[in-house]
PDB file of N, CA and C in Angstrom:
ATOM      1  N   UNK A   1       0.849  -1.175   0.000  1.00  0.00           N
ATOM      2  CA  UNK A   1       0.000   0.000   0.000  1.00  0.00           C
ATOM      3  C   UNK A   1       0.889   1.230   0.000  1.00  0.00           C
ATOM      4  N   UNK A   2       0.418   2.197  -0.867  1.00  0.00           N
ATOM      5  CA  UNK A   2       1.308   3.691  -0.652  1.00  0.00           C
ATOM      6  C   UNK A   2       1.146   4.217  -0.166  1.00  0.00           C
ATOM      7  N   UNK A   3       1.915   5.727  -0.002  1.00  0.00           N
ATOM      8  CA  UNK A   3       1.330   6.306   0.236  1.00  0.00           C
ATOM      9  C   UNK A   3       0.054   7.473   0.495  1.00  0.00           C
ATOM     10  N   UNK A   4      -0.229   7.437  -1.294  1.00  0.00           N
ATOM     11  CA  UNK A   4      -1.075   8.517  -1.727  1.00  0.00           C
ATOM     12  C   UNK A   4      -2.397   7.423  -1.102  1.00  0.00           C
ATOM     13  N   UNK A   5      -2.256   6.226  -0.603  1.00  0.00           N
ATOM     14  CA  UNK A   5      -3.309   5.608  -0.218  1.00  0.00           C
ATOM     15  C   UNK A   5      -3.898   5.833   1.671  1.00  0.00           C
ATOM     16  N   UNK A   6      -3.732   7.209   1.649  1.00  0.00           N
ATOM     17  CA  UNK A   6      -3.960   7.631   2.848  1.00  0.00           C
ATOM     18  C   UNK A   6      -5.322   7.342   3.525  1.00  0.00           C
ATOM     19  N   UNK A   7      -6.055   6.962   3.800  1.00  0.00           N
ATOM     20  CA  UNK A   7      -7.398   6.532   4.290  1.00  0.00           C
ATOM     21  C   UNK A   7      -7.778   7.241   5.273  1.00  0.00           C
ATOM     22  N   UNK A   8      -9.576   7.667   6.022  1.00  0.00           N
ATOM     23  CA  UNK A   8      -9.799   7.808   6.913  1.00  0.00           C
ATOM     24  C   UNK A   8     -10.337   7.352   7.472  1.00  0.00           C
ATOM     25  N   UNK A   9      -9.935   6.743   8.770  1.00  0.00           N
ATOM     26  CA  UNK A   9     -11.227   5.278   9.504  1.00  0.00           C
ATOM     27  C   UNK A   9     -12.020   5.711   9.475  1.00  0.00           C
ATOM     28  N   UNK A  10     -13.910   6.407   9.602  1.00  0.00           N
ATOM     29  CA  UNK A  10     -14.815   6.347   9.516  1.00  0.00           C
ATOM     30  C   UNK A  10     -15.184   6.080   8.139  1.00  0.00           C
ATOM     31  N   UNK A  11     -14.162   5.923   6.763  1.00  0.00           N
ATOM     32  CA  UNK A  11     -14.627   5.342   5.902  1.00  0.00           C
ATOM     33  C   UNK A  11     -14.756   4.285   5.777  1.00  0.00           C
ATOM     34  N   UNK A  12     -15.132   3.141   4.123  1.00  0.00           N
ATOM     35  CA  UNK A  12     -15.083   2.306   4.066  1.00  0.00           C
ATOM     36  C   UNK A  12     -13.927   1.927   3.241  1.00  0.00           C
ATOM     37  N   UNK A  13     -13.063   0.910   3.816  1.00  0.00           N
ATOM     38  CA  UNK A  13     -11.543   0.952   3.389  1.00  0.00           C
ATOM     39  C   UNK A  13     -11.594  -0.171   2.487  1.00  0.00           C
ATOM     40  N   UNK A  14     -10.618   0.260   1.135  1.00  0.00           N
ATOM     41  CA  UNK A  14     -10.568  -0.844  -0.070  1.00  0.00           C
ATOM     42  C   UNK A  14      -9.505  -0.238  -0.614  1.00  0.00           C
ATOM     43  N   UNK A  15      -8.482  -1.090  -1.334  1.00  0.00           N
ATOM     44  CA  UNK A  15      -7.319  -1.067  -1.520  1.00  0.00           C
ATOM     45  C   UNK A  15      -7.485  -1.568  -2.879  1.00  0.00           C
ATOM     46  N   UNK A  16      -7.070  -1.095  -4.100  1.00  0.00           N
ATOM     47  CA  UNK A  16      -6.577  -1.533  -4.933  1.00  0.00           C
ATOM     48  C   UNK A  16      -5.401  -2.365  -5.410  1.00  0.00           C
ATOM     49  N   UNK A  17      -5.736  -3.774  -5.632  1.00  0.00           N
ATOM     50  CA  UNK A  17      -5.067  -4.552  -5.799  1.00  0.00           C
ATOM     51  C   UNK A  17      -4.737  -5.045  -7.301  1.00  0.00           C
ATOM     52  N   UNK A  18      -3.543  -4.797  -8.195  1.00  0.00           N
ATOM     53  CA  UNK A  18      -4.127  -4.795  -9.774  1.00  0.00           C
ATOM     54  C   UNK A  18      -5.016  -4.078  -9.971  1.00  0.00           C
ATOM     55  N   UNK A  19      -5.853  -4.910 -10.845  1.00  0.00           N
ATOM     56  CA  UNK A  19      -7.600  -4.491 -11.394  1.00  0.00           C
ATOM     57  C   UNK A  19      -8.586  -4.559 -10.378  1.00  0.00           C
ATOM     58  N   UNK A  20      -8.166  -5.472  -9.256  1.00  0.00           N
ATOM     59  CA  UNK A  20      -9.284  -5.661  -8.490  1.00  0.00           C
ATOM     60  C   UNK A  20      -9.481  -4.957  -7.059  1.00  0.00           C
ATOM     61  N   UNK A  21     -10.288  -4.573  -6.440  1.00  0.00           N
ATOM     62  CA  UNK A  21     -10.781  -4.304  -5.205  1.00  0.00           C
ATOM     63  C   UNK A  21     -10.536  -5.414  -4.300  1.00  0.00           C
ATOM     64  N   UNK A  22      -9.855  -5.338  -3.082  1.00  0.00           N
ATOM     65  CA  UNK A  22     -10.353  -6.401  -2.433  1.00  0.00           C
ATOM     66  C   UNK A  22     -10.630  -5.327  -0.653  1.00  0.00           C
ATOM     67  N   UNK A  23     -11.456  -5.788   0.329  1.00  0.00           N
ATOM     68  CA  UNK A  23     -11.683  -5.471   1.632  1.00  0.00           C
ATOM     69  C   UNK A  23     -10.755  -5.810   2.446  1.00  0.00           C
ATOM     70  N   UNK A  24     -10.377  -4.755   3.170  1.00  0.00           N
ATOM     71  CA  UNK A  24      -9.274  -5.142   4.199  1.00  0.00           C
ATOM     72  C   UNK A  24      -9.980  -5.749   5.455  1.00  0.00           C
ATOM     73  N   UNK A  25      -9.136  -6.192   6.046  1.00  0.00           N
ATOM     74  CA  UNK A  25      -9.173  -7.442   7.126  1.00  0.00           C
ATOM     75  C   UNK A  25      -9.519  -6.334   8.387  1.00  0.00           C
ATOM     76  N   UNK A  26     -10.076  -6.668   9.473  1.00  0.00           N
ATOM     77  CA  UNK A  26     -10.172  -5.667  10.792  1.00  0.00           C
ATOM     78  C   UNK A  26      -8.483  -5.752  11.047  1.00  0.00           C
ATOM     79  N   UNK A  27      -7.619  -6.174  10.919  1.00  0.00           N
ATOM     80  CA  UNK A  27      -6.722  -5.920  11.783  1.00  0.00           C
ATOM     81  C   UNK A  27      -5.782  -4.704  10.847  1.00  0.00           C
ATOM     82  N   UNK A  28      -6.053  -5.309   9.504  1.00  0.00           N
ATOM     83  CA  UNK A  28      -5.405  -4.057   8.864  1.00  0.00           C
ATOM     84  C   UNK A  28      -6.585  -2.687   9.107  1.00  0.00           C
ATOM     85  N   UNK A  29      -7.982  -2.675   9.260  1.00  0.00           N
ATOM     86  CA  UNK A  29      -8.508  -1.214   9.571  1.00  0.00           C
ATOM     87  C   UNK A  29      -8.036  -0.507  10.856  1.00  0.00           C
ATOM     88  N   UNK A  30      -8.048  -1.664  11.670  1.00  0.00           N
ATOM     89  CA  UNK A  30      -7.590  -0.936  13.089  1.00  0.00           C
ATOM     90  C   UNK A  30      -6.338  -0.625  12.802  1.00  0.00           C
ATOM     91  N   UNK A  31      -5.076  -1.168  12.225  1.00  0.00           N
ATOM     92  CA  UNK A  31      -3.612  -0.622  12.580  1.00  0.00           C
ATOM     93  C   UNK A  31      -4.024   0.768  11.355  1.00  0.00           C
ATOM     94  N   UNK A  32      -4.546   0.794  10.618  1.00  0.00           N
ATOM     95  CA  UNK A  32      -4.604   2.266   9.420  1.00  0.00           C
ATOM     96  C   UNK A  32      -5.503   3.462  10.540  1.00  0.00           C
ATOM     97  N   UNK A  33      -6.330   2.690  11.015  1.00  0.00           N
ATOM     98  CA  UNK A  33      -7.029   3.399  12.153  1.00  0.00           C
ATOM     99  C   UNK A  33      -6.057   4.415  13.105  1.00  0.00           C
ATOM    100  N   UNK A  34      -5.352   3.765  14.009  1.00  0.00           N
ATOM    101  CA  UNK A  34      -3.839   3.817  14.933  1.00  0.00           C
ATOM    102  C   UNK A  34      -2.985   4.558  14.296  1.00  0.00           C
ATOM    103  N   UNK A  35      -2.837   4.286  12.915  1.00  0.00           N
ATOM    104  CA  UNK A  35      -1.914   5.035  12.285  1.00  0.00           C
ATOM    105  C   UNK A  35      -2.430   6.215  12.020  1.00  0.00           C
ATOM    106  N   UNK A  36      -3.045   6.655  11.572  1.00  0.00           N
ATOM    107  CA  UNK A  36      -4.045   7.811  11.256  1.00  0.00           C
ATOM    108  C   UNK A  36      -3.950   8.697  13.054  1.00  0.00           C
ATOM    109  N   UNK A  37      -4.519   8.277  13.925  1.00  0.00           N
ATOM    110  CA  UNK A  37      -4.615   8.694  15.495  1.00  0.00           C
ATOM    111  C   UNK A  37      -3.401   9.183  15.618  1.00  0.00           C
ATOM    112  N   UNK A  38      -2.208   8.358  15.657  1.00  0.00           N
ATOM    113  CA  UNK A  38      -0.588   8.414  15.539  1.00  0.00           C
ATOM    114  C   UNK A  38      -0.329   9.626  15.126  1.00  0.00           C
ATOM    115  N   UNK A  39      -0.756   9.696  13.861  1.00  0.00           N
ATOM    116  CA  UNK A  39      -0.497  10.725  12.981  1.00  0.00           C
ATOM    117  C   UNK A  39      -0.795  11.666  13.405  1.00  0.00           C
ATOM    118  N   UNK A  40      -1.911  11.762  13.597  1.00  0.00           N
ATOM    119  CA  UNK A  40      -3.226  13.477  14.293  1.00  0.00           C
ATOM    120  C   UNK A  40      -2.132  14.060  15.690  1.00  0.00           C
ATOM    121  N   UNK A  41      -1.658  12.772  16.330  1.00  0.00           N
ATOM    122  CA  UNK A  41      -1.210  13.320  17.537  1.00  0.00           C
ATOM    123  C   UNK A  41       0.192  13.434  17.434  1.00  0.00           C
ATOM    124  N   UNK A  42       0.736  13.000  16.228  1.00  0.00           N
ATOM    125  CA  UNK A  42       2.223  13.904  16.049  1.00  0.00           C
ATOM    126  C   UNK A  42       2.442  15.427  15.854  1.00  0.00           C
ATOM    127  N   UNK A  43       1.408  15.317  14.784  1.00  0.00           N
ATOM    128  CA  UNK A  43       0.819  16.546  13.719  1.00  0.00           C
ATOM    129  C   UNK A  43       0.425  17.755  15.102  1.00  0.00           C
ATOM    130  N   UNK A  44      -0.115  17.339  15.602  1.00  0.00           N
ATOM    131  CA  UNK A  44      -0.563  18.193  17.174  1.00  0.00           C
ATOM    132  C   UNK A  44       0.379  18.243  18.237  1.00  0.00           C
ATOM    133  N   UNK A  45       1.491  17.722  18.644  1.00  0.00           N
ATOM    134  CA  UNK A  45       2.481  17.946  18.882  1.00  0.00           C
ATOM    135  C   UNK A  45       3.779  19.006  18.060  1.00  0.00           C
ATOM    136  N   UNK A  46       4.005  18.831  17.010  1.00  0.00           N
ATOM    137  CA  UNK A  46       4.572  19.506  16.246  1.00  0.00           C
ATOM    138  C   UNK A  46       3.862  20.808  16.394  1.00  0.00           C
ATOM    139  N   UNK A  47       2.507  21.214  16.441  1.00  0.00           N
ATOM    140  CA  UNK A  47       2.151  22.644  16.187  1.00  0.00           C
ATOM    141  C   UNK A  47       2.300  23.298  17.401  1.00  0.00           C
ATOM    142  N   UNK A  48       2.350  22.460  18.498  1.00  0.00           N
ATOM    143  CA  UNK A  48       2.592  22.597  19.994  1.00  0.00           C
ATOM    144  C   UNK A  48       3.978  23.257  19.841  1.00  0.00           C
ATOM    145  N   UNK A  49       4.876  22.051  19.239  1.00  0.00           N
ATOM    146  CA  UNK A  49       6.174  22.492  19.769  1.00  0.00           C
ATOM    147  C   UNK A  49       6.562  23.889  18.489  1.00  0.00           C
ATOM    148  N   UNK A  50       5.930  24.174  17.577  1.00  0.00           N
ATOM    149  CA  UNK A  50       6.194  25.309  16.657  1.00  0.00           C
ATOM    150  C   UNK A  50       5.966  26.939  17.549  1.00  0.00           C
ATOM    151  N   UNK A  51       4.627  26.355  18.127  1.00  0.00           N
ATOM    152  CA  UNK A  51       3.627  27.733  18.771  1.00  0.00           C
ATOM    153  C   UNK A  51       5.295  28.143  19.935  1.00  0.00           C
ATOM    154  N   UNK A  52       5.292  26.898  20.793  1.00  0.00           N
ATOM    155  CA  UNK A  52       6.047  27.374  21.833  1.00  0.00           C
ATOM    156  C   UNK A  52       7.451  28.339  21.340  1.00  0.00           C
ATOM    157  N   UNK A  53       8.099  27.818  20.274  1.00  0.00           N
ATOM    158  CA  UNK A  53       9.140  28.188  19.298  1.00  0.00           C
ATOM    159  C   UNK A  53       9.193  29.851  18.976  1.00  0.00           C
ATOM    160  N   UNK A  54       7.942  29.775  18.312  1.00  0.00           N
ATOM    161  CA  UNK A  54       7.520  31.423  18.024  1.00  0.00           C
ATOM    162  C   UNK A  54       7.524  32.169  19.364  1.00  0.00           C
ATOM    163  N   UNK A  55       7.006  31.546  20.466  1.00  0.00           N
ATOM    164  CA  UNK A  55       7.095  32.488  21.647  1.00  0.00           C
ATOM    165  C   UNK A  55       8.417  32.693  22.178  1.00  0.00           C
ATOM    166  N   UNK A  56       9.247  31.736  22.132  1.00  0.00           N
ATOM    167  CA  UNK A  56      10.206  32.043  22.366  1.00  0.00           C
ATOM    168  C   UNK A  56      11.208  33.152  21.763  1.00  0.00           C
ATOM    169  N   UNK A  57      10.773  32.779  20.529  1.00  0.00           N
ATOM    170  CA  UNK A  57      11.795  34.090  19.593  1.00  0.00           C
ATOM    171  C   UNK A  57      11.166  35.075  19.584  1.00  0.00           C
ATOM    172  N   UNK A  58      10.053  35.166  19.919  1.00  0.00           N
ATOM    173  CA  UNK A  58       8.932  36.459  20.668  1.00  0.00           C
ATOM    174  C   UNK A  58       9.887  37.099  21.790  1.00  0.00           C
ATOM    175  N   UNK A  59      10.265  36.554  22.539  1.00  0.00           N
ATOM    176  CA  UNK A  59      11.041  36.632  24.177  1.00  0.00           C
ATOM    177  C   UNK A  59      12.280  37.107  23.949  1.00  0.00           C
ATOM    178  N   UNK A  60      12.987  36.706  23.398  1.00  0.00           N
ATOM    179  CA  UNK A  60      14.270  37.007  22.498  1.00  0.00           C
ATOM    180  C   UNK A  60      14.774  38.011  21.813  1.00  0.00           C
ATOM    181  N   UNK A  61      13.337  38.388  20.969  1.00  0.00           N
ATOM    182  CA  UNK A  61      13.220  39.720  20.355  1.00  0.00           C
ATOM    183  C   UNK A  61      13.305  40.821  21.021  1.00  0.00           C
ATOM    184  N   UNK A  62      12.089  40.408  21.926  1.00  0.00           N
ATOM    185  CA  UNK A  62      12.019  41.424  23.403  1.00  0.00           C
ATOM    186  C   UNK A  62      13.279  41.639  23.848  1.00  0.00           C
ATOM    187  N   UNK A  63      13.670  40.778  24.242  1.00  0.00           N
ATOM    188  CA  UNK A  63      15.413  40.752  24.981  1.00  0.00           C
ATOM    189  C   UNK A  63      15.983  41.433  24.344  1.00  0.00           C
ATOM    190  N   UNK A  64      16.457  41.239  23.215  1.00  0.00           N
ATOM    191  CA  UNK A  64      17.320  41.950  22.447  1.00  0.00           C
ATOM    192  C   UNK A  64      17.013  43.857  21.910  1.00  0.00           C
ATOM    193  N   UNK A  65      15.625  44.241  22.098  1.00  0.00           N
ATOM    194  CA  UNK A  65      15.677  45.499  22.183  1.00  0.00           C
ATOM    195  C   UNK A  65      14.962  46.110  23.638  1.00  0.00           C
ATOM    196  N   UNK A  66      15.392  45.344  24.149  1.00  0.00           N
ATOM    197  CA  UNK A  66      15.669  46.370  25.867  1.00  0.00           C
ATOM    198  C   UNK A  66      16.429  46.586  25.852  1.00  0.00           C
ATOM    199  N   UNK A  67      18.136  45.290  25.627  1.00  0.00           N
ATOM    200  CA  UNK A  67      19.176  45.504  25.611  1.00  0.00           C
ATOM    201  C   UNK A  67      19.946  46.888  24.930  1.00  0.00           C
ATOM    202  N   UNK A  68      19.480  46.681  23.547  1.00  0.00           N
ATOM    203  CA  UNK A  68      19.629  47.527  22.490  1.00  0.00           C
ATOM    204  C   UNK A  68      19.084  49.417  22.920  1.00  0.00           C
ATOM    205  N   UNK A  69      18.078  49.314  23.734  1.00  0.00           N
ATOM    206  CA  UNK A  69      18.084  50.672  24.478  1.00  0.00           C
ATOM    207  C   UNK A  69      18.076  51.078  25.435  1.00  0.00           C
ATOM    208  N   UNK A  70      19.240  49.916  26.280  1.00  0.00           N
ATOM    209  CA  UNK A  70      20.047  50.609  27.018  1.00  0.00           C
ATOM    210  C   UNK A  70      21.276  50.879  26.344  1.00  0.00           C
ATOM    211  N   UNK A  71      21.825  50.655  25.579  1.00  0.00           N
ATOM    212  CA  UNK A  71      23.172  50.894  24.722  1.00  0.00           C
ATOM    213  C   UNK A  71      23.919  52.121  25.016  1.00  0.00           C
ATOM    214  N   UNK A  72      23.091  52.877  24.453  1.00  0.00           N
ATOM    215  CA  UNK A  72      23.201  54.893  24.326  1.00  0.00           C
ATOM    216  C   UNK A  72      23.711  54.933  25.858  1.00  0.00           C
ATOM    217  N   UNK A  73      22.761  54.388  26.966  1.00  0.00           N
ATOM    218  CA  UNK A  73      23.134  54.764  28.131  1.00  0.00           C
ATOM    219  C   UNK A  73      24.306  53.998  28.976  1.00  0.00           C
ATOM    220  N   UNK A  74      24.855  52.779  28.199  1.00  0.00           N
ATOM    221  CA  UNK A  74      25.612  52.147  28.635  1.00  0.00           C
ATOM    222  C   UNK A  74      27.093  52.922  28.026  1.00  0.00           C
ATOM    223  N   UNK A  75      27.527  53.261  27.057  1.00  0.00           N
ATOM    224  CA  UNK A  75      27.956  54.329  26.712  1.00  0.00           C
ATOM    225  C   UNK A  75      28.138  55.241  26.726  1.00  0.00           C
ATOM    226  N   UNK A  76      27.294  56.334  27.478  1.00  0.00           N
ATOM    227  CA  UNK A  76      27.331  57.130  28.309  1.00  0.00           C
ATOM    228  C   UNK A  76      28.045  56.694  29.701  1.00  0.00           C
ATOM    229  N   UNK A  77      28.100  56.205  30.565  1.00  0.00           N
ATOM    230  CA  UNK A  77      28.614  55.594  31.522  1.00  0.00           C
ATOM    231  C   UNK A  77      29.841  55.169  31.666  1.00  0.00           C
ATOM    232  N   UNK A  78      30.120  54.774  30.031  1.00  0.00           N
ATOM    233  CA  UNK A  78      31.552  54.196  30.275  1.00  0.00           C
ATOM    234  C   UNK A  78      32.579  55.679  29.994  1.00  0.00           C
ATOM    235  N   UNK A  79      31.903  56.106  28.870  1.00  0.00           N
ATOM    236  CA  UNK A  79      32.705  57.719  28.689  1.00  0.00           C
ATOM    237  C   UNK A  79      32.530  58.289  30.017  1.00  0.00           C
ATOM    238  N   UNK A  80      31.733  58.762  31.253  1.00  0.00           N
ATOM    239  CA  UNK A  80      31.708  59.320  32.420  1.00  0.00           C
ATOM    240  C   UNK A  80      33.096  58.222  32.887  1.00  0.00           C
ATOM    241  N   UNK A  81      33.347  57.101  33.375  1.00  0.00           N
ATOM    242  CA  UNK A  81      34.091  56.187  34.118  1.00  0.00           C
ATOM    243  C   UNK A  81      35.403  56.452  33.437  1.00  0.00           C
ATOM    244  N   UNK A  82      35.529  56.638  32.154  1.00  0.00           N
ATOM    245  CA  UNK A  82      36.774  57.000  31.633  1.00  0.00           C
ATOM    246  C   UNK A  82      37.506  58.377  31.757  1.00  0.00           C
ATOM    247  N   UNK A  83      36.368  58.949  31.863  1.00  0.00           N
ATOM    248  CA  UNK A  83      36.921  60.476  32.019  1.00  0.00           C
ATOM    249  C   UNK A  83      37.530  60.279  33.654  1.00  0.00           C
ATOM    250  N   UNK A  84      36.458  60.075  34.681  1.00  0.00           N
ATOM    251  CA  UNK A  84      37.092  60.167  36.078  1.00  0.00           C
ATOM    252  C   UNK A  84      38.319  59.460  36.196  1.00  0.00           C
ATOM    253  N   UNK A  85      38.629  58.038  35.525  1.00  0.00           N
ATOM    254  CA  UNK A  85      39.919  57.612  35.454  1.00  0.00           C
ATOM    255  C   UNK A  85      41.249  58.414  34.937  1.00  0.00           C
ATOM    256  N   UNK A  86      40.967  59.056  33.852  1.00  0.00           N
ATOM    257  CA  UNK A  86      42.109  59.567  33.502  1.00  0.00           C
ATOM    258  C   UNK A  86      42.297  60.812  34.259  1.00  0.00           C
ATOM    259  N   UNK A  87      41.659  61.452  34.734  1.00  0.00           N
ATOM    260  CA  UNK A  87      41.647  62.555  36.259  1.00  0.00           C
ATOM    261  C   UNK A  87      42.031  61.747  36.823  1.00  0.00           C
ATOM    262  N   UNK A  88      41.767  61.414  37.787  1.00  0.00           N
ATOM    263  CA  UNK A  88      42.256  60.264  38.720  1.00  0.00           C
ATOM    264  C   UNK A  88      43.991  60.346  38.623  1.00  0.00           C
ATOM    265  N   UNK A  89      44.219  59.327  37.469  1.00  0.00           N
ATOM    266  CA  UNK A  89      45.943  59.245  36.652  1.00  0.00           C
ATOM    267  C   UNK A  89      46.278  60.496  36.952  1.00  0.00           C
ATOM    268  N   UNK A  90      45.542  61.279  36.623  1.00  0.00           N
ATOM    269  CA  UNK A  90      45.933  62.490  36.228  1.00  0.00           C
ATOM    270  C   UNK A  90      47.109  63.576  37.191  1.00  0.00           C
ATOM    271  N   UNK A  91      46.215  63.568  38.262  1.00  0.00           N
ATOM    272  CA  UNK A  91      45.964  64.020  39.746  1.00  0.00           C
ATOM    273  C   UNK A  91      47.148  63.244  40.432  1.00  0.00           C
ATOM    274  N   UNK A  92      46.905  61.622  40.248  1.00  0.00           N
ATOM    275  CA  UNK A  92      48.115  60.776  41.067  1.00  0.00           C
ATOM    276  C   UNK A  92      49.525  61.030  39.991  1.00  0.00           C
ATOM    277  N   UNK A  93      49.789  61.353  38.810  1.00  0.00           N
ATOM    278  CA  UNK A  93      50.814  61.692  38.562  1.00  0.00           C
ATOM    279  C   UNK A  93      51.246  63.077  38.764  1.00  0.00           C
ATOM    280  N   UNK A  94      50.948  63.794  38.993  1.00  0.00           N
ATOM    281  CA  UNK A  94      50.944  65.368  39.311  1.00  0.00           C
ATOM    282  C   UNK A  94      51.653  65.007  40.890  1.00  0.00           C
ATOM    283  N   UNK A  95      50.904  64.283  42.149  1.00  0.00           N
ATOM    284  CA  UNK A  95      51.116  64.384  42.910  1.00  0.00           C
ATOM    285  C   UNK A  95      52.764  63.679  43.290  1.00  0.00           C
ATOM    286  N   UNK A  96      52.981  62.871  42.334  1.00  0.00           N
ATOM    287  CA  UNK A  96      54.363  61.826  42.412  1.00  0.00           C
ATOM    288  C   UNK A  96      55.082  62.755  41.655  1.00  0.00           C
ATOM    289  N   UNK A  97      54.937  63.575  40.809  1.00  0.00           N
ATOM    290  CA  UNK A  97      55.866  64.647  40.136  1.00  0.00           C
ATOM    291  C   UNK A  97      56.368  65.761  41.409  1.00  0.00           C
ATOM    292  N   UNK A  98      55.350  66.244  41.939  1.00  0.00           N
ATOM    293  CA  UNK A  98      55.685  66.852  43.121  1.00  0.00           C
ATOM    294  C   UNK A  98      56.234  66.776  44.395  1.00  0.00           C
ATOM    295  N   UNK A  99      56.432  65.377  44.281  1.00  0.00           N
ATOM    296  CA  UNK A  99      57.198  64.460  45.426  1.00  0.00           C
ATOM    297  C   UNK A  99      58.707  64.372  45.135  1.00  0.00           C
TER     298      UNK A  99
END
């Protein structure tokens, strides 16, 4: 059986065999049955694990422009910290020159 021979259990299942039709057996409806269920609940898992995916890179996105505007001000901060450092140097070499 192929695949384009996808079936849905509440139908009535027949398989082309050659030229002829023949009726499948209950044990082959129930495992096409199972398989089909199988299927639905992969298929529904997967959209599960897609949805969660998108939220995440939802979260991420977010993350990345909070980060992104604090920048300006993180930069600001470091130019203030650099300036007092080189005063600082500044001041302690002045004072060892004078020594």
């Amino acid at each position: 059986m192929s695949a384009s021979n996808l079936i849905e259990p509440s139908h009535n299942i027949e398989v082309e065999d050659s030229d002829s039709k023949t009726e499948l057996s209950s044990t082959d409806k129930y495992f096409l049955e199972q398989r089909n269920v199988i299927l639905q609940d992969i298929n529904n898992t997967m959209d599960s694990i897609l949805n969660g995916l998108n939220e995440l890179n939802i979260s991420l996105e977010n993350s990345i422009a909070v980060g992104k505007e604090f920048e300006s001000i993180s930069l600001l901060w470091k130019n203030f910290y650099n300036e007092l450092e080189e005063n600082v140097e500044g001041e302690d070499d002045g004072i060892d020159n004078n020594m």
